[in-house]
C-alpha atoms as a PDB file:
ATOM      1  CA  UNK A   1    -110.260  95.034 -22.783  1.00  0.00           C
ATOM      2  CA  UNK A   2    -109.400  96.278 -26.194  1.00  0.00           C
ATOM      3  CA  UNK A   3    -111.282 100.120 -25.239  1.00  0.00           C
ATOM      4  CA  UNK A   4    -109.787 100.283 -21.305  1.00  0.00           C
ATOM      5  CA  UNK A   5    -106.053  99.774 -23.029  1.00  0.00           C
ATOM      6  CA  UNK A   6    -106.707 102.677 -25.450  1.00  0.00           C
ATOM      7  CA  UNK A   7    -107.960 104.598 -22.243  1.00  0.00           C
ATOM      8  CA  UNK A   8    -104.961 103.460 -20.703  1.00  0.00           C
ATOM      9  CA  UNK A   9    -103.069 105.441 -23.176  1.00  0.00           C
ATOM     10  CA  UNK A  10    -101.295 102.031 -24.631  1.00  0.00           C
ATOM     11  CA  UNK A  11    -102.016 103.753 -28.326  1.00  0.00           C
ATOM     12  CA  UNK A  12     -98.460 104.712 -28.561  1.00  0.00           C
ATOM     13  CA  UNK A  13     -97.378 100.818 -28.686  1.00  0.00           C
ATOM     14  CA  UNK A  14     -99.736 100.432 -31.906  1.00  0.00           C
ATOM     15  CA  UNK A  15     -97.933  98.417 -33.710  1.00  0.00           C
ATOM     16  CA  UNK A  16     -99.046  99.575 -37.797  1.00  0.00           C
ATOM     17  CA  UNK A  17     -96.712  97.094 -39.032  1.00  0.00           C
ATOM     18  CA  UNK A  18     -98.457  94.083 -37.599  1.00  0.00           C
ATOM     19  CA  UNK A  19    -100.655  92.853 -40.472  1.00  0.00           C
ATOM     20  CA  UNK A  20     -98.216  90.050 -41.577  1.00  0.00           C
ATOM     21  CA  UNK A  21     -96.658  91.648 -44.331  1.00  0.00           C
ATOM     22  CA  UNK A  22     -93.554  89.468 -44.227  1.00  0.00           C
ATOM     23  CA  UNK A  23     -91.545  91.824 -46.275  1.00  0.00           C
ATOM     24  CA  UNK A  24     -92.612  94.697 -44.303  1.00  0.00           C
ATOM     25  CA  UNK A  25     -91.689  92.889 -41.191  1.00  0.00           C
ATOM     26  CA  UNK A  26     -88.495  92.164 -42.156  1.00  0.00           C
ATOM     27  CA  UNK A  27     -87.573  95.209 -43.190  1.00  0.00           C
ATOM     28  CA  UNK A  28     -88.628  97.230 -39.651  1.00  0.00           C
ATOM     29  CA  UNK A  29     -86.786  96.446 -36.751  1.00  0.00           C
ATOM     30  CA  UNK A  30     -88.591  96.114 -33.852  1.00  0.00           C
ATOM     31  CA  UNK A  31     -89.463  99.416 -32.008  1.00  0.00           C
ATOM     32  CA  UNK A  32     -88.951 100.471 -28.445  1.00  0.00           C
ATOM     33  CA  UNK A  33     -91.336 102.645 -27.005  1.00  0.00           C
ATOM     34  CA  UNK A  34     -91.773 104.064 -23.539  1.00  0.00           C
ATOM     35  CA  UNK A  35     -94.494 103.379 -21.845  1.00  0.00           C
ATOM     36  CA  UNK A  36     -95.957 106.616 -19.944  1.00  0.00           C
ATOM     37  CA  UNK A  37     -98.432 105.353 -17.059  1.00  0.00           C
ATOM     38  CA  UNK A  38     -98.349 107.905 -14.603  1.00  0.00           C
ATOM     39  CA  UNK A  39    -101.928 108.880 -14.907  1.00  0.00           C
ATOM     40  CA  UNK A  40    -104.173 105.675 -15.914  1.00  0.00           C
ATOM     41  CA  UNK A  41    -107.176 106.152 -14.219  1.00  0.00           C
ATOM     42  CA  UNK A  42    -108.683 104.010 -11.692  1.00  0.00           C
ATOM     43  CA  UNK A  43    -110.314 100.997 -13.000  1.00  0.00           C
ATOM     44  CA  UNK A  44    -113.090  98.883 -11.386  1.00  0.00           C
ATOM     45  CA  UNK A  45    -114.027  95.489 -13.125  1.00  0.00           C
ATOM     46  CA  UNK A  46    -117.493  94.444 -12.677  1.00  0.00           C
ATOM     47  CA  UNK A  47    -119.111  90.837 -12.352  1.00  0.00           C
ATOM     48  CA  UNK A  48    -118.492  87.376 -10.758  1.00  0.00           C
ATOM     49  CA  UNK A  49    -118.343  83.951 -11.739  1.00  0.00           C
ATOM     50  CA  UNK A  50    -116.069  82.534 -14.606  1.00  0.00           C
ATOM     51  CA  UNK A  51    -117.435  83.719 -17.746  1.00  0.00           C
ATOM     52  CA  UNK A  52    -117.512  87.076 -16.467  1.00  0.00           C
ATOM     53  CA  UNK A  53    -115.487  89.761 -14.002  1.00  0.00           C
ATOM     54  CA  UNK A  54    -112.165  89.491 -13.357  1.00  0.00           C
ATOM     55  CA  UNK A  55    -111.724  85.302 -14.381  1.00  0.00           C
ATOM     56  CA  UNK A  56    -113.333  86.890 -17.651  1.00  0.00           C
ATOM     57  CA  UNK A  57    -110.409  89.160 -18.317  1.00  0.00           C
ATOM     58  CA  UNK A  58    -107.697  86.738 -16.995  1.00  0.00           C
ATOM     59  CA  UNK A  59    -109.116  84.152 -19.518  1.00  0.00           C
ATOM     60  CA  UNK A  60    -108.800  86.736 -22.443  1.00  0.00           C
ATOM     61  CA  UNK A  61    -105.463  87.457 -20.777  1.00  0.00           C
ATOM     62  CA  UNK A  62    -104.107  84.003 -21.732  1.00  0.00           C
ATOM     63  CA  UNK A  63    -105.509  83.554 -24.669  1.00  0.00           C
ATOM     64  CA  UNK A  64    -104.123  86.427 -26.123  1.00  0.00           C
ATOM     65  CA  UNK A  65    -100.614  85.022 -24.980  1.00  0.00           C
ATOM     66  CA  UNK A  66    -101.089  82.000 -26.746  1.00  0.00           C
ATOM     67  CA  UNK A  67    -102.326  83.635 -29.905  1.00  0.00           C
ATOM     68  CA  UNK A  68     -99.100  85.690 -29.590  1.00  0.00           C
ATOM     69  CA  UNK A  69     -97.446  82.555 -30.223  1.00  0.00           C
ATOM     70  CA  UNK A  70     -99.393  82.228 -33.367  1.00  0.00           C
ATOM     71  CA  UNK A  71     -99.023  85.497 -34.657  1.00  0.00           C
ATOM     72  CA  UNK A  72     -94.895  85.244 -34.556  1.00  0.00           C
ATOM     73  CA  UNK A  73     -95.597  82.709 -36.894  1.00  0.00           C
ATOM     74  CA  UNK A  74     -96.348  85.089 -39.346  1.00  0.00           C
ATOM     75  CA  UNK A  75     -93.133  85.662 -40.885  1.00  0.00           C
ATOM     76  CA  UNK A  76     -91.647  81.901 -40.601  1.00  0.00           C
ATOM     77  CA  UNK A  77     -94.855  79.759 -41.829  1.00  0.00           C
ATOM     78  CA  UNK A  78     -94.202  77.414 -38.941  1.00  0.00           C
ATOM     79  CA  UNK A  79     -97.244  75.839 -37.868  1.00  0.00           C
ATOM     80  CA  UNK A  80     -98.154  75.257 -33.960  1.00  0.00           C
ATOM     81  CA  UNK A  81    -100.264  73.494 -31.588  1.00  0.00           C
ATOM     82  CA  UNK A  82    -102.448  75.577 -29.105  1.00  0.00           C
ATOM     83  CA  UNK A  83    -103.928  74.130 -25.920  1.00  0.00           C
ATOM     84  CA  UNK A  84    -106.996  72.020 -26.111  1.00  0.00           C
ATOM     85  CA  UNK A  85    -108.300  73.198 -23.059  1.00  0.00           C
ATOM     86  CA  UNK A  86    -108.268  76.918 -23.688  1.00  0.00           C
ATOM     87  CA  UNK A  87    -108.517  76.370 -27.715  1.00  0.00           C
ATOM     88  CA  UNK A  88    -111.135  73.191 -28.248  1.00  0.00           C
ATOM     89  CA  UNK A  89    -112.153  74.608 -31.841  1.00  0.00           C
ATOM     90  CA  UNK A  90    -108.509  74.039 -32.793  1.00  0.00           C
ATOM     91  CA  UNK A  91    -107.767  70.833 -30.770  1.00  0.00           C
ATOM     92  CA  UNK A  92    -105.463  68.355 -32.732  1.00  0.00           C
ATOM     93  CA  UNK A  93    -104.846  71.356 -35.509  1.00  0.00           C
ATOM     94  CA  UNK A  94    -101.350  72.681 -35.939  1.00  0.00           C
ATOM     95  CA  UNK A  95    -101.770  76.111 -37.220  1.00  0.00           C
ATOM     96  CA  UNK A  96    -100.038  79.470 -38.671  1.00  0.00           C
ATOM     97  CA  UNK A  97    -101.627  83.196 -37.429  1.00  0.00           C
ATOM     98  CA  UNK A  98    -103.664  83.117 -41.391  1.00  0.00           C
ATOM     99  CA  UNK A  99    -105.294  79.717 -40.868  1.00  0.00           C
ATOM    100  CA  UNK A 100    -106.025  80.949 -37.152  1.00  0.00           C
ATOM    101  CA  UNK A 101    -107.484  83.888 -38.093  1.00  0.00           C
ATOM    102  CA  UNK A 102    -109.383  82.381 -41.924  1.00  0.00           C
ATOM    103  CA  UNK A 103    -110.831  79.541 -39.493  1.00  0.00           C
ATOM    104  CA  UNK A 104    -112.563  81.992 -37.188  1.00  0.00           C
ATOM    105  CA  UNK A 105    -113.838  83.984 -40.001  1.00  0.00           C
ATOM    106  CA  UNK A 106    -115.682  80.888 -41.658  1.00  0.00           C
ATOM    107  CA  UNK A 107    -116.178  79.254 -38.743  1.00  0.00           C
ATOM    108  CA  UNK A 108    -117.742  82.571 -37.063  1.00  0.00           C
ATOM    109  CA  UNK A 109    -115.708  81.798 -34.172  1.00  0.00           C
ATOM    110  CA  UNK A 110    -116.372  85.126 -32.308  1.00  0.00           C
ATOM    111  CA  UNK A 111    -115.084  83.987 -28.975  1.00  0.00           C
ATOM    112  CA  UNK A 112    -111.829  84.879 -30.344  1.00  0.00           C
ATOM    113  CA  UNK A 113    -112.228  88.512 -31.870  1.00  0.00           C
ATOM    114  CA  UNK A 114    -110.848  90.157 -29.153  1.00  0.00           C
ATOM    115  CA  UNK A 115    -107.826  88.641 -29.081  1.00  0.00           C
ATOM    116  CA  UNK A 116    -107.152  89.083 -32.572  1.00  0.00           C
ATOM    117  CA  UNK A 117    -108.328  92.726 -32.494  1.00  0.00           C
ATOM    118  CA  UNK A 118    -105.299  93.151 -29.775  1.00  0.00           C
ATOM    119  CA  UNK A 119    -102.672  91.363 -31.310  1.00  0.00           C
ATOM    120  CA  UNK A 120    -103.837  93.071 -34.673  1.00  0.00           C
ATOM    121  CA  UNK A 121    -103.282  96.184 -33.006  1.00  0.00           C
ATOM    122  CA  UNK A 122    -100.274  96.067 -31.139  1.00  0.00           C
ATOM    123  CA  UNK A 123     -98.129  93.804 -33.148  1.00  0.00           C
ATOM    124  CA  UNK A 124     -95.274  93.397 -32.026  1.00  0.00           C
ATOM    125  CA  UNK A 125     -95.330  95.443 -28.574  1.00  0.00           C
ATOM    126  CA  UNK A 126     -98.462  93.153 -27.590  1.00  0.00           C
ATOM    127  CA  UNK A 127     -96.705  91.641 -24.604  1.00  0.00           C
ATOM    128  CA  UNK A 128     -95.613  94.816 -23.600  1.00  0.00           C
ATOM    129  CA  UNK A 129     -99.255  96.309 -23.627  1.00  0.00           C
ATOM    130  CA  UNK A 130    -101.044  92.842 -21.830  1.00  0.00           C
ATOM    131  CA  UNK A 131     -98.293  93.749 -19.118  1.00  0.00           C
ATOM    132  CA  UNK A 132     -99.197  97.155 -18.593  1.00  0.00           C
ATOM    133  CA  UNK A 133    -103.335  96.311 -18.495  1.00  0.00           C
ATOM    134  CA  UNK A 134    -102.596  92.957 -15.830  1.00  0.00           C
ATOM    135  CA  UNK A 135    -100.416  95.298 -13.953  1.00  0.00           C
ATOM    136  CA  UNK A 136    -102.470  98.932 -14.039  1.00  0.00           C
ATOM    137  CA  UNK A 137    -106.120  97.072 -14.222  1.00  0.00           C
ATOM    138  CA  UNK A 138    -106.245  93.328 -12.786  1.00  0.00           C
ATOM    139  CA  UNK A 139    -103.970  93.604 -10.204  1.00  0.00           C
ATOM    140  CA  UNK A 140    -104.604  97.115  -8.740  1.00  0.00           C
ATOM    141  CA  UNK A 141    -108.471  95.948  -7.433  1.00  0.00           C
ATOM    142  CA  UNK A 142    -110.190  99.316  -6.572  1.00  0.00           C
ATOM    143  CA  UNK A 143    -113.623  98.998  -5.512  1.00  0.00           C
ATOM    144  CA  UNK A 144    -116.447 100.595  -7.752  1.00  0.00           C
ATOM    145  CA  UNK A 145    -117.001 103.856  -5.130  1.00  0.00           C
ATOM    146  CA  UNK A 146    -113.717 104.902  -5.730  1.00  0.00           C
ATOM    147  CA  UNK A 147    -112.816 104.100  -9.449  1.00  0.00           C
ATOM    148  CA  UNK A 148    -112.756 106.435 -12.300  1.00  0.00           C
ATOM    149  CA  UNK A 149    -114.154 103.366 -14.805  1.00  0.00           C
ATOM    150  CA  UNK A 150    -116.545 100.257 -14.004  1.00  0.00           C
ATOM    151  CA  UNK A 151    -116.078  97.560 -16.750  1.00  0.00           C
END
């Protein structure tokens, strides 16, 4: 997901504020940048089955929208829930985006790098960019012969 979004051209909604510096973040307002996506190639995702294919990248889809939730909660400290059923390492744990992130590390929760490496990268505009990949990649389905990139 994380290397078809760059090929998507969705490096112009990097986001190099999005560490958590809360002064930083403070300081910048947030940016609006137009998104250019007249010539994203064709895109042709591979596999079947729920750990892989298209329910793969849905899955990582909503994660990442819940663990948006988390990272806002980088500035304000306030701690939340996220859902059990998508989340069971973190059932029953109310959380900030450090002890989300500090958990995975010691835990070696890799399930969840992705994610993090998206919201890392696009801060702020990370919405904006999931929205551009559902709508230019999982929802245009273009069969392998004719797409320009098999994931």
């Amino acid at each position: 997901m994380f290397k078809a979004m760059e090929i998507m051209g969705l490096g112009a909604l990097d986001d190099d504020d999005s560490d958590g510096d809360e002064i930083m973040s403070k300081m910048m307002p947030d940016i609006h940048v137009p998104l250019h996506l007249d010539n994203v190639p064709k895109f042709h995702i591979n596999g079947e089955g729920d750990l892989s294919g298209l329910k793969r990248w849905r899955k990582t889809s909503k994660e990442i929208r819940h663990l948006f939730d988390v990272f806002e909660t980088r500035t304000t400290g306030e701690r939340i829930t996220l859902p059990e059923k998508e989340f069971p390492d973190f059932a029953n744990k109310t959380i900030t985006w450090k002890d989300f992130n500090e958990e995975c590390k010691n835990l070696e929760l890799n399930k969840y790098v992705q994610p993090i490496q998206i919201i890392s990268k696009y801060g702020n505009n990370t919405i904006k960019a999931l929205e551009a990949f559902e709508v230019e990649v999982l929802d245009k389905k273009y069969s392998a012969e004719e797409a320009e990139i098999i994931l």
